[in-house]
Protein backbone atom coordinates (compact mmCIF):
# COMPACT_ATOMS: atom_id res chain seq x y z
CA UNK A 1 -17.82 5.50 1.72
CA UNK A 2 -17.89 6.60 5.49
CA UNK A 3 -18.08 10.09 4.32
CA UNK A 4 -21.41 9.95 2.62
CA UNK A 5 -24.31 10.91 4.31
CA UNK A 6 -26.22 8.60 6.04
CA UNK A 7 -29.45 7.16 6.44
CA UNK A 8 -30.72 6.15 9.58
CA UNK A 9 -31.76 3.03 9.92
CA UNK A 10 -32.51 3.56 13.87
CA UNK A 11 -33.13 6.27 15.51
CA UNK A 12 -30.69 8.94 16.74
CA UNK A 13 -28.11 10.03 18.19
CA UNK A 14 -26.26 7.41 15.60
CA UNK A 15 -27.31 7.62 11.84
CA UNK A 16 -26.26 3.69 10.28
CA UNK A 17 -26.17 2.79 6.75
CA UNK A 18 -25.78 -1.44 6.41
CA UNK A 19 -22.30 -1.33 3.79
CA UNK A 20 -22.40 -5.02 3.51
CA UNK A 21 -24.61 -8.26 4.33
CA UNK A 22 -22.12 -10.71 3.30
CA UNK A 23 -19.80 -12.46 4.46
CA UNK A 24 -21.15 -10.92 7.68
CA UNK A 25 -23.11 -7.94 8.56
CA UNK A 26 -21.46 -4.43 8.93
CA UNK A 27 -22.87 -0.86 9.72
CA UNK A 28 -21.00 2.49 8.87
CA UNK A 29 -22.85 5.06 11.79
CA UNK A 30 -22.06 8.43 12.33
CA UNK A 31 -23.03 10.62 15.48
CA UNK A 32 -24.68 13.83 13.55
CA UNK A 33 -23.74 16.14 16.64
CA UNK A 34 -19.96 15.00 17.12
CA UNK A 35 -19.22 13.73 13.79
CA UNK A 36 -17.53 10.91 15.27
CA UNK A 37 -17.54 7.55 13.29
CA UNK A 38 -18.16 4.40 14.08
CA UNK A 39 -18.00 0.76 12.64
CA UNK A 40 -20.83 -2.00 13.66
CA UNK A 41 -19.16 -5.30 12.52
CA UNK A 42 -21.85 -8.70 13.31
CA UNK A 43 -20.07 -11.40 15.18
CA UNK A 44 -22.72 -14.24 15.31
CA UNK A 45 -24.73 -15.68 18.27
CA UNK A 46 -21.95 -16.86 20.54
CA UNK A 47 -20.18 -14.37 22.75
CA UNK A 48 -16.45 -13.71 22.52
CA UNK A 49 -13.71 -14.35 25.30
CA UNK A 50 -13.16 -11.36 27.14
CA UNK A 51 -9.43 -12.06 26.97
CA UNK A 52 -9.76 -11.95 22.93
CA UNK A 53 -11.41 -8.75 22.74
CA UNK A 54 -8.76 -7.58 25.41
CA UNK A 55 -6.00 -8.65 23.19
CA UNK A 56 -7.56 -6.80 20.23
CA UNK A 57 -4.92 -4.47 18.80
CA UNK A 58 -5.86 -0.66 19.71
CA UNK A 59 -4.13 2.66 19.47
CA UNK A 60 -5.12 6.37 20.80
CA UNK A 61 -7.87 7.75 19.35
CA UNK A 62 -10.19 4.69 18.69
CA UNK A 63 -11.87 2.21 21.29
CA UNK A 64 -13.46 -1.37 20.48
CA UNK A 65 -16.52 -2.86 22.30
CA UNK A 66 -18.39 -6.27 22.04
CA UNK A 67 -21.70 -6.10 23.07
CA UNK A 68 -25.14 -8.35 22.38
CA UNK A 69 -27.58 -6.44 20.64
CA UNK A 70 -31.29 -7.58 21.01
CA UNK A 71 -31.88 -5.44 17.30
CA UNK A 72 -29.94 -3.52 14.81
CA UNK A 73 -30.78 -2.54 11.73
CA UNK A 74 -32.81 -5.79 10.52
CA UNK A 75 -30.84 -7.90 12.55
CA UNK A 76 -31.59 -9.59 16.16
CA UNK A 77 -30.35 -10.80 18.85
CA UNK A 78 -26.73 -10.47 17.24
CA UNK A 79 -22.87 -10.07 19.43
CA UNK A 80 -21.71 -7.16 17.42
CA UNK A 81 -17.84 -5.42 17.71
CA UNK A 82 -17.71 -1.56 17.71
CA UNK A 83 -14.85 0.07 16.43
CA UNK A 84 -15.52 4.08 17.71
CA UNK A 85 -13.51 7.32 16.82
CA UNK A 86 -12.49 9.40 19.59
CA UNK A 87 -13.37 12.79 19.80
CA UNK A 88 -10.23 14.46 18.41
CA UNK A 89 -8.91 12.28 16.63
CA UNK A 90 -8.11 12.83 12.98
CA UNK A 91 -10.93 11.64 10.72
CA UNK A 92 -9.37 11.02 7.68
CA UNK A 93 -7.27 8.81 9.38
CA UNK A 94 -9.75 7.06 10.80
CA UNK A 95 -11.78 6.79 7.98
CA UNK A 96 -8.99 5.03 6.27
CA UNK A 97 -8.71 2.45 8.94
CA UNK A 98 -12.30 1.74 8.77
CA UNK A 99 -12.46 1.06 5.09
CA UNK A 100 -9.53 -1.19 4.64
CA UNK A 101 -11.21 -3.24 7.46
CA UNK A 102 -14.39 -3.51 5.67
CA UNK A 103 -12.40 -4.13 1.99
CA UNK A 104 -10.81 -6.78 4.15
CA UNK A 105 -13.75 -8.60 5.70
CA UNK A 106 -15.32 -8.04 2.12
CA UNK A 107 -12.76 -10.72 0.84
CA UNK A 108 -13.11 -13.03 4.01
CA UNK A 109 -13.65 -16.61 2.67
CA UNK A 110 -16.85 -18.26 4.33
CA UNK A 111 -14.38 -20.66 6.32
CA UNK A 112 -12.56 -17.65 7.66
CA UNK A 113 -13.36 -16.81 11.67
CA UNK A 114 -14.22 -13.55 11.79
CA UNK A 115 -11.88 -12.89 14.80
CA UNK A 116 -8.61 -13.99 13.76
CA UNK A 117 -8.68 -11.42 10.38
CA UNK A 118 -10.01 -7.94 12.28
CA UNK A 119 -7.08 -9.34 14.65
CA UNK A 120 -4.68 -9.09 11.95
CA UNK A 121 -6.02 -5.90 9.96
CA UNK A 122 -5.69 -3.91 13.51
CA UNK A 123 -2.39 -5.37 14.34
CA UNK A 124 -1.25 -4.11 10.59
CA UNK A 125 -2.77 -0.38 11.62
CA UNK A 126 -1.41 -0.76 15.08
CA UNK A 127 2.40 -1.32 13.91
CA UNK A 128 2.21 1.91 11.27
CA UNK A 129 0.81 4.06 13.95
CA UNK A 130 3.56 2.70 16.21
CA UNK A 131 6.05 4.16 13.26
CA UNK A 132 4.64 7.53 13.55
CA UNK A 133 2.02 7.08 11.15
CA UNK A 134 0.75 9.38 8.16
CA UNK A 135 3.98 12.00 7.31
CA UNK A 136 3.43 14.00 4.13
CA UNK A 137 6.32 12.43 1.68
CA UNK A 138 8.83 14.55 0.68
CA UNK A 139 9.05 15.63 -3.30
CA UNK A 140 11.98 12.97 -3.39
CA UNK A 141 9.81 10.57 -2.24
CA UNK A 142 7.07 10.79 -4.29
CA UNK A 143 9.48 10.99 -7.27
CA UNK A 144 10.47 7.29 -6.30
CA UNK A 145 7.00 5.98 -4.84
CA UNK A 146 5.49 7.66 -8.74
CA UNK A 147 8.43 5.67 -10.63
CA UNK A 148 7.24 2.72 -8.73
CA UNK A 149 3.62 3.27 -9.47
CA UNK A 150 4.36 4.21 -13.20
CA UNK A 151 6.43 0.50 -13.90
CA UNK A 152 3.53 -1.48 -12.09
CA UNK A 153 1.48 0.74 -14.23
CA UNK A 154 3.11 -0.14 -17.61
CA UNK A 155 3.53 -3.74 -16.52
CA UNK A 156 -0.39 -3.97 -16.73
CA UNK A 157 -0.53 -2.34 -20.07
CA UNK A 158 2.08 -4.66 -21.55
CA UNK A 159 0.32 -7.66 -20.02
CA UNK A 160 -3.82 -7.27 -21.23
CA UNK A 161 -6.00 -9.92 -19.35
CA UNK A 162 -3.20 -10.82 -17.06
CA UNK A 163 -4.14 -10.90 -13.47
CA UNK A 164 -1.52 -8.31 -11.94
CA UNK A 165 0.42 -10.55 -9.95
CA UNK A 166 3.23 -8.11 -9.72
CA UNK A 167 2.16 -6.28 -6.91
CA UNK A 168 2.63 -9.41 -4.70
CA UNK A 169 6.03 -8.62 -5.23
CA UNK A 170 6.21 -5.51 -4.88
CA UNK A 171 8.80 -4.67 -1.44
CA UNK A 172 9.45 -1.40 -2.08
CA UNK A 173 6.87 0.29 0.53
CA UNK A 174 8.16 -2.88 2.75
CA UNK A 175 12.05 -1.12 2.80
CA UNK A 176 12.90 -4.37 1.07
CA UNK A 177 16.20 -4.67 -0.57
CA UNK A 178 15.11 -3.88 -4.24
CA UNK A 179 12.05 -2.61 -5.41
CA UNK A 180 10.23 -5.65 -6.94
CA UNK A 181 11.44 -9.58 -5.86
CA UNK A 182 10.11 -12.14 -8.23
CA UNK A 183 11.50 -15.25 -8.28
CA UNK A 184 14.98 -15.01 -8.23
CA UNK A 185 14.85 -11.83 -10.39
CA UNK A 186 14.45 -8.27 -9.04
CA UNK A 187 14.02 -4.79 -10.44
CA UNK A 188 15.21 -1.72 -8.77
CA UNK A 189 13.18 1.70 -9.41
CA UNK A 190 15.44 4.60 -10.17
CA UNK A 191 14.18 8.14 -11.12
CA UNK A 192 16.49 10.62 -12.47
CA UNK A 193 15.89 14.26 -13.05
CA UNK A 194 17.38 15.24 -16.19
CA UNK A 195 19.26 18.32 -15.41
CA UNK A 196 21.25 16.25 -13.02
CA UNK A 197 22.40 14.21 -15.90
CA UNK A 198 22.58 10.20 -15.99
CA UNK A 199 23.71 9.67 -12.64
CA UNK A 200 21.49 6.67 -10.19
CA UNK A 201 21.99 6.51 -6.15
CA UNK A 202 22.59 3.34 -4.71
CA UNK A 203 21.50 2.91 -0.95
CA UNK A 204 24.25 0.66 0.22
CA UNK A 205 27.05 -1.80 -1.16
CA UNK A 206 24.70 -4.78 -0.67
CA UNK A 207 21.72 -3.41 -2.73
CA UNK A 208 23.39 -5.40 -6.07
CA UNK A 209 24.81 -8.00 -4.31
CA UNK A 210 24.02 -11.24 -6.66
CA UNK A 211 23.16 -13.98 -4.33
CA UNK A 212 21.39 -17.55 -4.78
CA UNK A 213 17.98 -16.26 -4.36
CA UNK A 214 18.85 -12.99 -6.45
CA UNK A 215 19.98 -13.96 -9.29
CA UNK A 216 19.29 -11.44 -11.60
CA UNK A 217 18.91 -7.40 -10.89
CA UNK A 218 17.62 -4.88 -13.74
CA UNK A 219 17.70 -1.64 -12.79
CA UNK A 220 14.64 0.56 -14.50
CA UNK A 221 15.67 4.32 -14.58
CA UNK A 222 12.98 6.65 -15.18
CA UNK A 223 14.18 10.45 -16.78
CA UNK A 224 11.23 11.98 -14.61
CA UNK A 225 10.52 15.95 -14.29
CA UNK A 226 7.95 17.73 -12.39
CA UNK A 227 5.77 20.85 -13.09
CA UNK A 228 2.91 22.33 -11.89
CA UNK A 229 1.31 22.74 -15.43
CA UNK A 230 1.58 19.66 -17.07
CA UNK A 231 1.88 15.83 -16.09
CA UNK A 232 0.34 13.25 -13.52
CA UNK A 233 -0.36 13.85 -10.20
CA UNK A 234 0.34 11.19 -7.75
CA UNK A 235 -3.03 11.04 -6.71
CA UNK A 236 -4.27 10.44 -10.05
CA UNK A 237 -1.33 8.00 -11.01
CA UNK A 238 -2.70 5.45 -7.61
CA UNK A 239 -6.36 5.81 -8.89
CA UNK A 240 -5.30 5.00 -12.62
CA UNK A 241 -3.73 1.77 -11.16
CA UNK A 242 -6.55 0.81 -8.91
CA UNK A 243 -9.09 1.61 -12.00
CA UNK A 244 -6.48 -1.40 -13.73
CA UNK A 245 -6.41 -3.48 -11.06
CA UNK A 246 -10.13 -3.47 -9.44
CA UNK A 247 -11.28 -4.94 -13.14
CA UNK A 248 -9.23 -8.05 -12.59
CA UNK A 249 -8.96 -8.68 -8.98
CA UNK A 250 -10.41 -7.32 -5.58
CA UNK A 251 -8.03 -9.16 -3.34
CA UNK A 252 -5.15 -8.00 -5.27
CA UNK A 253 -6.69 -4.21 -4.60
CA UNK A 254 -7.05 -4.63 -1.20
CA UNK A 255 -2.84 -5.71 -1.17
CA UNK A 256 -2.31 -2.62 -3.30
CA UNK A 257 -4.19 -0.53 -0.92
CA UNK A 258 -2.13 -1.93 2.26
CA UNK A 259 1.08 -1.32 0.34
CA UNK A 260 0.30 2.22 -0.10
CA UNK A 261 -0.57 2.83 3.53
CA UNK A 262 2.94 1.13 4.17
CA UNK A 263 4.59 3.24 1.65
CA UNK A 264 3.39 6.59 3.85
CA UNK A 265 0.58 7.54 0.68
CA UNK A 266 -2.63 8.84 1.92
CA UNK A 267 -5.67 9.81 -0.91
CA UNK A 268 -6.22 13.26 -1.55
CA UNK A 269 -2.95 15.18 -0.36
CA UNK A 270 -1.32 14.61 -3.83
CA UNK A 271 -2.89 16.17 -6.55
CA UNK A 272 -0.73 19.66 -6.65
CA UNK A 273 2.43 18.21 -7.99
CA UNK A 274 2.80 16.85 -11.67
CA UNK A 275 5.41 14.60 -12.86
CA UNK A 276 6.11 13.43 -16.28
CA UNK A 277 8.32 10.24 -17.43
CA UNK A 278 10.20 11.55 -20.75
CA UNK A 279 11.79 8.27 -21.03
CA UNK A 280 12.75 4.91 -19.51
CA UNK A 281 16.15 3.06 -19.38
CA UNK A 282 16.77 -0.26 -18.34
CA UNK A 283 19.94 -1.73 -17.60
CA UNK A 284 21.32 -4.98 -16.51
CA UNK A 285 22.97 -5.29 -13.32
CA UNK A 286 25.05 -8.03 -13.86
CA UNK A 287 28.06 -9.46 -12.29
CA UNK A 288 30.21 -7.16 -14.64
CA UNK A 289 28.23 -4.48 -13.93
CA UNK A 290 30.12 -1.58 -11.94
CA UNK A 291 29.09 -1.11 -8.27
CA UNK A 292 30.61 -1.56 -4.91
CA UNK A 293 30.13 -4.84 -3.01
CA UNK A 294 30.54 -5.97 0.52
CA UNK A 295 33.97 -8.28 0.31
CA UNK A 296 35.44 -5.21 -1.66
CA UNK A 297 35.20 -3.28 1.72
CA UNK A 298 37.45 -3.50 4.82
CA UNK A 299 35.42 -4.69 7.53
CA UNK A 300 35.29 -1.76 9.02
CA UNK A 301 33.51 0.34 6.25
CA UNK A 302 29.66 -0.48 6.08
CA UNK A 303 26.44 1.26 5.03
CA UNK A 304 28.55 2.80 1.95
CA UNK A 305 25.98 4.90 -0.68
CA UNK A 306 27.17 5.57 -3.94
CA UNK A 307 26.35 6.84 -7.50
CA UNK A 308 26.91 5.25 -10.63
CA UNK A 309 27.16 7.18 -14.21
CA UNK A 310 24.93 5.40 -16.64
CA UNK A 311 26.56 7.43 -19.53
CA UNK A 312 29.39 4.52 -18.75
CA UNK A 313 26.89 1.77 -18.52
CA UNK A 314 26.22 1.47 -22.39
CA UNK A 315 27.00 -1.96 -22.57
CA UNK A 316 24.65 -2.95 -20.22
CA UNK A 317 21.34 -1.29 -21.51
CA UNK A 318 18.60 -3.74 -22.26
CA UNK A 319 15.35 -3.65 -24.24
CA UNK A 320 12.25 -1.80 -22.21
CA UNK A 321 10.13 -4.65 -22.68
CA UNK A 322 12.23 -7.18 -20.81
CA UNK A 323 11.70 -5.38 -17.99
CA UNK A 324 7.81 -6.31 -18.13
CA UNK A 325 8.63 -10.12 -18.94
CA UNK A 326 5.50 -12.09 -17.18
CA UNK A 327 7.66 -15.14 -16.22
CA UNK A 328 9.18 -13.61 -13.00
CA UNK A 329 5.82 -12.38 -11.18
């Protein structure tokens, strides 16, 4: 949206197109000589503490001013917050940050002070910059992030007309513990490539540790390959997904979208490689299922990874379709 050309609205050097009316006013401007972008959000009639627009959360490369504007656009005698690009700083990046805050004030209930949510959406930004931000994912990682994408994918397929709760439970882009937490129940994302054989990594000796508020772990293997001639791209996997989920619910996009700016994805860089699910396994992790847990260890030994060899696991395969079961999400 903040890439399309704009029409002014005022006169120059800023070019503003009005993006939304309601719940509040906001402008997407662009400077046509600098290219820089720029957000206008409308904050009312009454002025904001200087020690809350202090606080706002900022990073390099962007600056935030709250000024009273006697017009813009068709609106007067407004207090309006500026959120500007720097010169230099990455676009694209930017560009992101300014739409998720404007999908996010989209979905502001009417009760909802403006101040306390752009608080929150920049503190959000502020923390993954803090982490180092945007790093392309490695071809391991967007084997796992795809076999993530491709369960929440077939969970909406197996559930028509259901509202896609699931991704509120999704923790994998969080560095939870397992992959998806839903009451008491969890499923952990494994993708195999086939010429390794059958064989699953486990992060740690207390990823299938069984406790009171996991009671249940199924572990959802995915035989994936990857080609450069035939498949799904990444990219085109996340806008499958959001094509599924934007016809049900725009709030559960907009948690979708976060998660995938948490999970290191960013639009557009993922469309070379392919990757192709030849089949799915799902096995339950039960207390008789083979792994190593914490009081097996001396206290001593910690962070232990392992692999297991499903070829031994038989007895412990499951049904796909209990893996999509609605009652846990």
């Amino acid at each position: 949206m903040f890439n399309e050309s704009m029409h002014p609205v005022q006169p120059a050097p800023l070019k503003l197109r009005l993006v939304l009316v309601d719940p509040v006013a906001v402008f997407a401007g662009i400077n046509p000589s600098s290219e820089q972008r720029i957000l206008f959000i409308t904050a009312g009639k009454k002025a904001w503490g200087k020690e809350q627009i202090i606080s706002l959360p900022k990073w390099k490369g962007m600056t935030i001013s709250f000024d009273f504007h006697f017009k813009i656009g068709p609106f007067e005698n407004e207090y309006v917050v500026a959120i500007s690009q720097e010169k230099g700083y990455d676009t694209d990046v930017f560009v992101s940050v300014l739409q998720n805050i404007l999908e996010t004030i989209t979905l502001k209930a009417e009760t909802e002070e403006l101040y306390p949510l752009l608080y929150r959406t920049l503190d959000k930004w502020k923390a993954f910059f803090s982490k180092g931000g945007y790093k392309k994912l490695t071809e391991e990682q967007q084997k796992g992030l795809f076999g993530e994408l491709y369960y929440i994918k077939k969970w909406i397929e197996k559930n028509p007309g259901i509202p896609p709760t699931l991704i509120n439970c999704w923790e994998g882009p969080l560095t939870g513990r397992l992959d998806f937490n839903m009451l008491h129940h969890c499923i952990e994302i494994k993708t195999v490539t086939e010429k390794i054989g059958k064989k699953v990594k486990i992060s740690n000796e207390t990823q299938l540790t069984l406790t009171e508020a996991v009671q249940s772990i199924y572990l959802y293997v995915c035989f994936i390959e990857n080609s450069q001639t035939h498949g799904t791209s990444l990219d085109s996997m996340v806008n499958t997904i959001r094509d599924l989920i934007e016809s049900m619910s725009q709030e559960i996009l907009l948690v979708f979208n976060e998660l995938l700016i948490k999970a290191g994805y960013r639009d557009g860089e993922y469309a070379e490689n392919l990757f192709a699910i030849n089949s799915v396994e799902v096995y339950d992790a039960n207390e008789n299922f083979p792994r190593i847990l914490p009081e097996s260890l001396h206290s001593a030994v910690s962070h232990v990874s392992y692999s297991i060899d499903l070829k031994a696991c038989e007895e412990f395969l499951l049904q796909e379709n209990r893996a999509y079961n609605t009652k846990w999400s």
